[in-house]
C-alpha atoms as a PDB file:
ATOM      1  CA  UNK A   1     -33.278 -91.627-111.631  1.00  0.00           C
ATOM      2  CA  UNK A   2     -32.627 -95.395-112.624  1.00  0.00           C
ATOM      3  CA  UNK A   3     -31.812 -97.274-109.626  1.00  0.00           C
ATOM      4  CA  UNK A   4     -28.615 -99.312-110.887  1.00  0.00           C
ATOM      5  CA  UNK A   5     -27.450-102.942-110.503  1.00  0.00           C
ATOM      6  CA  UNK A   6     -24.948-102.672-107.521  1.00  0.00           C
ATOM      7  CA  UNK A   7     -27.505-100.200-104.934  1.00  0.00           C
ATOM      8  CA  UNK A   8     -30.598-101.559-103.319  1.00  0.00           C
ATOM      9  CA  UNK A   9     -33.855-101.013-104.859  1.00  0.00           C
ATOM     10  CA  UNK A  10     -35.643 -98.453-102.748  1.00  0.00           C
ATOM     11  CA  UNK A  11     -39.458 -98.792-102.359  1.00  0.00           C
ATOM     12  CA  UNK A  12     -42.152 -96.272-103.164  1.00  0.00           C
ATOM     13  CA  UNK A  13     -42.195 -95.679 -99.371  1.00  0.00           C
ATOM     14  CA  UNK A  14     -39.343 -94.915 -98.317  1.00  0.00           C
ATOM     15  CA  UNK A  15     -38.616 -92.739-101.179  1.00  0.00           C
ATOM     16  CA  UNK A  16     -41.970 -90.813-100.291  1.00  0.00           C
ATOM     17  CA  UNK A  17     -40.601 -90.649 -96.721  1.00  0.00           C
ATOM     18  CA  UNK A  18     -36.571 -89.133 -97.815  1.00  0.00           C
ATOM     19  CA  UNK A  19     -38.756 -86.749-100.017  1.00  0.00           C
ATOM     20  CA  UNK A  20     -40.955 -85.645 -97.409  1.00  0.00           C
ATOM     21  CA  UNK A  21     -37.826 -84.871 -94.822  1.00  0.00           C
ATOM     22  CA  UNK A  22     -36.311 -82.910 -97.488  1.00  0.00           C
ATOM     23  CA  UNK A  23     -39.204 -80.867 -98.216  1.00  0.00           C
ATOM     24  CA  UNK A  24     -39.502 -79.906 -94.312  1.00  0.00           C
ATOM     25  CA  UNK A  25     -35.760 -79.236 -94.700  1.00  0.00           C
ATOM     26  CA  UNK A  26     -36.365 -77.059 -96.996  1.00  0.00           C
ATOM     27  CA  UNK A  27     -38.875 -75.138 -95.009  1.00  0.00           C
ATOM     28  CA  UNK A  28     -37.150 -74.984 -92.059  1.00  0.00           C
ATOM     29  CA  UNK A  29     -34.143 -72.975 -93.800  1.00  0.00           C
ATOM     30  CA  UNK A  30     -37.191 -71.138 -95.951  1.00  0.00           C
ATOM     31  CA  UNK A  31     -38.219 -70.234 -92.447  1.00  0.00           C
ATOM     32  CA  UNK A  32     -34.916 -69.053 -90.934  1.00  0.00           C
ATOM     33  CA  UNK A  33     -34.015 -67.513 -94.119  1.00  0.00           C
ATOM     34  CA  UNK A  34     -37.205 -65.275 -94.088  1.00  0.00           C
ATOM     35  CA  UNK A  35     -36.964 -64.734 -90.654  1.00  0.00           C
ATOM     36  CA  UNK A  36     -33.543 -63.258 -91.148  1.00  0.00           C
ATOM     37  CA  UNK A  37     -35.089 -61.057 -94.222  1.00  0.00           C
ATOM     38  CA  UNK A  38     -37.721 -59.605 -91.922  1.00  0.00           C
ATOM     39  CA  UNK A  39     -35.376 -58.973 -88.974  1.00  0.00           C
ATOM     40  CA  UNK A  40     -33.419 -56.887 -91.576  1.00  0.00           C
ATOM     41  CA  UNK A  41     -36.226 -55.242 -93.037  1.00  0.00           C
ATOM     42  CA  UNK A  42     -37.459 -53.998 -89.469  1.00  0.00           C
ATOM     43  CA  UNK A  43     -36.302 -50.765 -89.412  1.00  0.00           C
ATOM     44  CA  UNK A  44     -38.252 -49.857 -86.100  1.00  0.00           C
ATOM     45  CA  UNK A  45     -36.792 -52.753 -83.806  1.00  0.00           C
ATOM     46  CA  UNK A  46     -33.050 -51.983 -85.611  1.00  0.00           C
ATOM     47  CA  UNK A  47     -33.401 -48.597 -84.643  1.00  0.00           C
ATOM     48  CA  UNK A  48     -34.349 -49.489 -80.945  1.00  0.00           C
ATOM     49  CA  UNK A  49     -31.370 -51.408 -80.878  1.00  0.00           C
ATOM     50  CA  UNK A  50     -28.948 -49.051 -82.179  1.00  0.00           C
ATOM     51  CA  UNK A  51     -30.493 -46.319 -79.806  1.00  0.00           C
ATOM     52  CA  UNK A  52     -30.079 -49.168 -76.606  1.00  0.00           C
ATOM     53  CA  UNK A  53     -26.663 -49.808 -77.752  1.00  0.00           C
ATOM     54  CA  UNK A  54     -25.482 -45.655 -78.520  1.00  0.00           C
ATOM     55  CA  UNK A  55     -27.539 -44.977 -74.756  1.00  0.00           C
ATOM     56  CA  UNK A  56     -25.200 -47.662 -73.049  1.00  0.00           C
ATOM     57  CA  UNK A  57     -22.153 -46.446 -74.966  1.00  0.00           C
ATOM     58  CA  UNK A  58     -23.142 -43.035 -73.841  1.00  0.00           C
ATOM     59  CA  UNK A  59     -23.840 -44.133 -69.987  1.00  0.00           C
ATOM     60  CA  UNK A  60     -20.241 -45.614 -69.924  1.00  0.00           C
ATOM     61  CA  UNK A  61     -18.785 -42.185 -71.467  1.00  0.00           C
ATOM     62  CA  UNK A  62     -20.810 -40.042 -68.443  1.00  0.00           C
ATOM     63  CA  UNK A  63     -19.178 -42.844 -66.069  1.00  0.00           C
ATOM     64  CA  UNK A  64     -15.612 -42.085 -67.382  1.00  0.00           C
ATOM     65  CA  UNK A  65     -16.147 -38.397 -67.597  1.00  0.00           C
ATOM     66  CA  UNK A  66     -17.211 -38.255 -63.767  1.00  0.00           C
ATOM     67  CA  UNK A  67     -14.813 -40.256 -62.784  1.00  0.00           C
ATOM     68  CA  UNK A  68     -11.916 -38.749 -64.001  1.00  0.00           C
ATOM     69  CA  UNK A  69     -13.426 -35.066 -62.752  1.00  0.00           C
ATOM     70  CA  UNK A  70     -13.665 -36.467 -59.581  1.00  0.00           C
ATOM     71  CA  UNK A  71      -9.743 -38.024 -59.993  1.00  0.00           C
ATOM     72  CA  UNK A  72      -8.540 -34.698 -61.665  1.00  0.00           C
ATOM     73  CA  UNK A  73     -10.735 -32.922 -58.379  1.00  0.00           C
ATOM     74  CA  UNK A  74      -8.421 -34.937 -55.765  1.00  0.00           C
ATOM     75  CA  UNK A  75      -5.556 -34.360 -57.437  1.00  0.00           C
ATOM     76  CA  UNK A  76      -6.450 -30.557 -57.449  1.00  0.00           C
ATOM     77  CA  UNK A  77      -6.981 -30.770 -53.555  1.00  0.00           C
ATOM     78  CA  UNK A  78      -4.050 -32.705 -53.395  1.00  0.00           C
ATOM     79  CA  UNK A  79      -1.602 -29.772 -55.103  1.00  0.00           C
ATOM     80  CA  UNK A  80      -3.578 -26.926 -52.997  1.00  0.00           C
ATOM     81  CA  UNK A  81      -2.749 -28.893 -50.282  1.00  0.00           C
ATOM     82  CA  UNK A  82       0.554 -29.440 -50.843  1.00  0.00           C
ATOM     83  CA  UNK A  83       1.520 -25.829 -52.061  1.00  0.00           C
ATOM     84  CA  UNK A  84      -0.367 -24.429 -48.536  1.00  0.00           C
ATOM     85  CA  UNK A  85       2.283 -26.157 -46.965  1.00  0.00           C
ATOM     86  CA  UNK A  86       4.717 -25.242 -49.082  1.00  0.00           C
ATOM     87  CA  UNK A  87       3.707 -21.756 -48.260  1.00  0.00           C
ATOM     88  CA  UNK A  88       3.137 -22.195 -44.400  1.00  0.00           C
ATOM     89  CA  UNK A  89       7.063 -23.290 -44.340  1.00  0.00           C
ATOM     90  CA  UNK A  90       7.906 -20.544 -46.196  1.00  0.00           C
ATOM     91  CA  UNK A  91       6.036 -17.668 -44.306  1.00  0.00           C
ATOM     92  CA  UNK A  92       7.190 -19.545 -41.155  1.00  0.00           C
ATOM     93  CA  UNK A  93      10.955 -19.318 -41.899  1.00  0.00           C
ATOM     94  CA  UNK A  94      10.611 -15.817 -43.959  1.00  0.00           C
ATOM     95  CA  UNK A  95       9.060 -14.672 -40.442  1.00  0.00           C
ATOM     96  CA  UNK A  96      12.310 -16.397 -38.352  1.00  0.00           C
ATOM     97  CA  UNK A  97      14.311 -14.725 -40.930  1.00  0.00           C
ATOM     98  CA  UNK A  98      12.867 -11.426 -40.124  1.00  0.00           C
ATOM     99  CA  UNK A  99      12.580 -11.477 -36.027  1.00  0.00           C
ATOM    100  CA  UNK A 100      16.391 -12.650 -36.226  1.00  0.00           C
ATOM    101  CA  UNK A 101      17.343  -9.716 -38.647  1.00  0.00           C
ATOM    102  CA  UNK A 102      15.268  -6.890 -36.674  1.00  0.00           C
ATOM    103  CA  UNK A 103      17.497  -8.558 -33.210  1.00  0.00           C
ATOM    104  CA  UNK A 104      20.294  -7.954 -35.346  1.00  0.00           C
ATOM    105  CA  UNK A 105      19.110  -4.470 -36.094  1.00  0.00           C
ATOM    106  CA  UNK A 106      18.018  -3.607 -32.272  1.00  0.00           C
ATOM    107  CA  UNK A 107      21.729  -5.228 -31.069  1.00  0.00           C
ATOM    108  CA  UNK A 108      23.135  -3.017 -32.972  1.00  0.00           C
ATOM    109  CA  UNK A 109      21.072   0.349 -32.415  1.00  0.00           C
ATOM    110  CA  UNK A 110      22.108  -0.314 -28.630  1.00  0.00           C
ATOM    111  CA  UNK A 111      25.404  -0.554 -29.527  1.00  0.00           C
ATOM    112  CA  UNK A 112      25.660   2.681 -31.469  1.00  0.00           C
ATOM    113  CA  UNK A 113      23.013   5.152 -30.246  1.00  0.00           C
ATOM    114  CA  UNK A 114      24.211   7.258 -27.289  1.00  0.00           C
ATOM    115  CA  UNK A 115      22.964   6.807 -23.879  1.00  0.00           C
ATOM    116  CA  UNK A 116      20.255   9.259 -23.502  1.00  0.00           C
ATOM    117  CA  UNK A 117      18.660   7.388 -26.894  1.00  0.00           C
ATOM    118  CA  UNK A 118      19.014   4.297 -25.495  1.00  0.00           C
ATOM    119  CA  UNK A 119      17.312   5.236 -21.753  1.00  0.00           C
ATOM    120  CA  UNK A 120      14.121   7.436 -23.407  1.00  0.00           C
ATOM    121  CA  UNK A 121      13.567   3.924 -25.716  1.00  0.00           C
ATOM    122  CA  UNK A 122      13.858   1.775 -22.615  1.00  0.00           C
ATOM    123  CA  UNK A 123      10.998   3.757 -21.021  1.00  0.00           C
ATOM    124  CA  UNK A 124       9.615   4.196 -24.105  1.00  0.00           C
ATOM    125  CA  UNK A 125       9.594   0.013 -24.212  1.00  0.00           C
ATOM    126  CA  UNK A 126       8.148   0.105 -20.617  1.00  0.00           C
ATOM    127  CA  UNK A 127       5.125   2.376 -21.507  1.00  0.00           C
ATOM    128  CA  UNK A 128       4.484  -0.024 -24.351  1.00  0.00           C
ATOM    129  CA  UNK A 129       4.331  -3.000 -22.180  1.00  0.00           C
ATOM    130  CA  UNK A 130       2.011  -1.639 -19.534  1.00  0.00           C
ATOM    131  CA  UNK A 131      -0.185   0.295 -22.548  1.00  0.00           C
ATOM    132  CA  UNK A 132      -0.281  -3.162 -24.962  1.00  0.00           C
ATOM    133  CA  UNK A 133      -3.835  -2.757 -25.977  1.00  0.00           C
ATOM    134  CA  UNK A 134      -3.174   0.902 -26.702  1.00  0.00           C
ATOM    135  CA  UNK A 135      -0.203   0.030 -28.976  1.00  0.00           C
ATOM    136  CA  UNK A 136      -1.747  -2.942 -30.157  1.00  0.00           C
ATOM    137  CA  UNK A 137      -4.582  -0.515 -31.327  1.00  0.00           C
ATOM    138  CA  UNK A 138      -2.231   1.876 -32.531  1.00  0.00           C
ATOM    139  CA  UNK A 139      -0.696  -0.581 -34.469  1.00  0.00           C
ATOM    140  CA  UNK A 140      -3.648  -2.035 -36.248  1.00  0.00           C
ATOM    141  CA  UNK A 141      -4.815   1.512 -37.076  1.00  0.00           C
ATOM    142  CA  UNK A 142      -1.309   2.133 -38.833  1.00  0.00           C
ATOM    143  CA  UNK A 143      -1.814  -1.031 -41.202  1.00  0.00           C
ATOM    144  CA  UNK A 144      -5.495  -0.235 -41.737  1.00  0.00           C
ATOM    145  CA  UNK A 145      -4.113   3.540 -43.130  1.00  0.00           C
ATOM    146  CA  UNK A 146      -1.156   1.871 -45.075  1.00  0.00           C
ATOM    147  CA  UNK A 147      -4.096  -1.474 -46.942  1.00  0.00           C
ATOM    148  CA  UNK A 148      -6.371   2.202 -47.529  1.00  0.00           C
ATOM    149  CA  UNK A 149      -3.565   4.287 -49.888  1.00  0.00           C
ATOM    150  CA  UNK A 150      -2.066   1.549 -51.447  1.00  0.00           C
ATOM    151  CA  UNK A 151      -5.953   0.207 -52.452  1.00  0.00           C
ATOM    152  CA  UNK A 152      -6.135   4.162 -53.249  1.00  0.00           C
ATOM    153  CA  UNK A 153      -2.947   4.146 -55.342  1.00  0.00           C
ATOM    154  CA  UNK A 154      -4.160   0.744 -57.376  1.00  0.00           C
ATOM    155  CA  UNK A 155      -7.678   2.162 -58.096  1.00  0.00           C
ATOM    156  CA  UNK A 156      -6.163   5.656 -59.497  1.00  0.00           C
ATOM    157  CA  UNK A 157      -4.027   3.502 -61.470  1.00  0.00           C
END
């Protein structure tokens, strides 16, 4: 290159010195550049990373899954819940529905059986209160005989 009339004239120097920053320029993106080319070209340490990053990506996935189990779990306890009481406030006014109807049914058996009826169940009522674990027996072994056919009658079935 001709140095021309209007720039300065550089020296032998400092031309030497501009030439000698380029070159180590030039090596320092050489060096970076081949850097980057072995960094691709390791297939081991690309691998490790993809394996680190799919094992973190699969940790957080395990996270999620237990946690929403454990969410879908309370809600579960939460409906059980819910429908037991549902079902205790049912049974409870099924059973006031039933003691009110059989008072209903008793009024009127007084009303319409004839007097000697009505005297043998009041002593039959009095024997029953001064025999209660004997009827309360009695009573038990009546259901246990009804639960025994009707498991009988499902099995032949």
């Amino acid at each position: 290159m001709t140095p021309s009339r209007h720039e300065p004239h550089d020296t032998g120097a400092e031309e030497t010195e501009k030439r000698r920053e380029k070159v180590q320029q030039t090596r320092e993106q050489l060096g970076a550049t081949v850097d980057a080319i072995a960094a691709k070209a390791d297939i081991r340490a690309t691998a490790h990373d993809t394996a680190a990053a799919v094992k973190g990506r699969a940790g957080q996935a395990a996270t999620e899954v237990r946690d929403k189990a454990a969410h879908a779990g309370h809600l579960v306890q939460e409906k059980a819940a819910h429908a037991g009481h549902q079902v205790r406030d049912k049974a409870a006014h099924a059973g006031h529905l039933v003691r009110d109807k059989a008072a209903d049914a008793g009024h009127l058996v007084q009303e319409k059986a004839p007097e000697p009826l009505r005297q043998r169940a009041d002593q039959a009522t009095h024997k029953a209160r001064e025999n209660r674990i004997a009827l309360i027996a009695a009573a038990g072994a009546g259901l246990l005989a009804v639960a025994v056919m009707r498991r009988r009658r499902k099995a032949r079935r």
